[in-house]
Protein backbone atom coordinates (compact mmCIF):
# COMPACT_ATOMS: atom_id res chain seq x y z
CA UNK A 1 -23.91 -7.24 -1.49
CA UNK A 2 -21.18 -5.10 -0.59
CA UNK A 3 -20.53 -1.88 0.96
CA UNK A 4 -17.98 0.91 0.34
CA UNK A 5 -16.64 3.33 2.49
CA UNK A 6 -13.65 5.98 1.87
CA UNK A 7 -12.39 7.26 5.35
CA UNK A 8 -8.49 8.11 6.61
CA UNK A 9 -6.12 5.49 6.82
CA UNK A 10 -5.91 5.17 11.00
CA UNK A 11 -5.19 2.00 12.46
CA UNK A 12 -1.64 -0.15 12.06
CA UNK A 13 -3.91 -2.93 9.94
CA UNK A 14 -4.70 -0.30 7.61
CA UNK A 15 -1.47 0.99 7.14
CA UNK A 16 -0.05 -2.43 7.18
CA UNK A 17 -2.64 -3.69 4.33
CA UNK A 18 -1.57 -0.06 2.08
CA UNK A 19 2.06 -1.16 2.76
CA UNK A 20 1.96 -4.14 1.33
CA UNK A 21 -0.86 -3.48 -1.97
CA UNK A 22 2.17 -0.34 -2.40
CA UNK A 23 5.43 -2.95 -2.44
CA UNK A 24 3.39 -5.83 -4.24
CA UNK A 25 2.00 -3.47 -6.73
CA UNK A 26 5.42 -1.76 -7.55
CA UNK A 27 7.08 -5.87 -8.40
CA UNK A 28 4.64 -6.69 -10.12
CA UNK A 29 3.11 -3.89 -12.40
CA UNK A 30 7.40 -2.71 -13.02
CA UNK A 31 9.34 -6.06 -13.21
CA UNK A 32 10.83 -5.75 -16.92
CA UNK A 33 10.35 -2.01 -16.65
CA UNK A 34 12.19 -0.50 -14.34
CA UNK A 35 16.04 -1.37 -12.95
CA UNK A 36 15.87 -4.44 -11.38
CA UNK A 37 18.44 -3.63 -8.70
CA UNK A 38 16.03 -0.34 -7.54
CA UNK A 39 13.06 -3.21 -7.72
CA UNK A 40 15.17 -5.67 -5.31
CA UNK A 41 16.25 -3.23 -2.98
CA UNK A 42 12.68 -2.54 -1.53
CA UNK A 43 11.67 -4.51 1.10
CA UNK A 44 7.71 -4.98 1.89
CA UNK A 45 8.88 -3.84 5.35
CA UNK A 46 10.07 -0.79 4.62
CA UNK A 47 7.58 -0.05 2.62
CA UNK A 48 5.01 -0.70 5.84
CA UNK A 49 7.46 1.50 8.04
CA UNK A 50 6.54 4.66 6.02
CA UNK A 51 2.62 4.45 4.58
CA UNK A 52 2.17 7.95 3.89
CA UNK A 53 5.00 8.97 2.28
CA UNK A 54 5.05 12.01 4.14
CA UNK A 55 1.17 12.45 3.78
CA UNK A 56 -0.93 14.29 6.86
CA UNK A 57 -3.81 12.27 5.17
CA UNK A 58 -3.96 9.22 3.36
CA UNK A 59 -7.68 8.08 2.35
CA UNK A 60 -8.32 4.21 1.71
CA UNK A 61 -11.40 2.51 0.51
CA UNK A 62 -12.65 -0.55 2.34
CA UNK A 63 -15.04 -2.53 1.27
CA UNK A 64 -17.22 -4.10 3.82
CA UNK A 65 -19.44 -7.03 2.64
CA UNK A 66 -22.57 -7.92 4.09
């Protein structure tokens, strides 16, 4: 069984783990969509170096399993 819980994004894991479902997501879900060259330029670290776009908040859900 497994648990869910929605809280604030707070440690460096969390905003690590965000980074990368954000960079992986974008390749993925746009390649054949969207320029290529935009697509190639973003780097999974750069990505990580800003997780909250600007956000005071960011919530995440983790799932915990037992």
């Amino acid at each position: 069984m497994s648990n869910y819980i929605i809280k604030p994004m707070q440690t460096e894991s969390e905003m690590d783990g965000k980074g990368h479902v954000h960079y992986q997501s974008y390749q993925e879900a746009y390649t054949g969509l969207m320029d290529a060259e935009y697509l190639s330029s973003m780097s999974e670290k750069s990505v990580r170096k800003s997780p909250t776009n600007g956000r005071k908040t960011f919530w995440l859900l983790r799932m915990e399993r037992k």
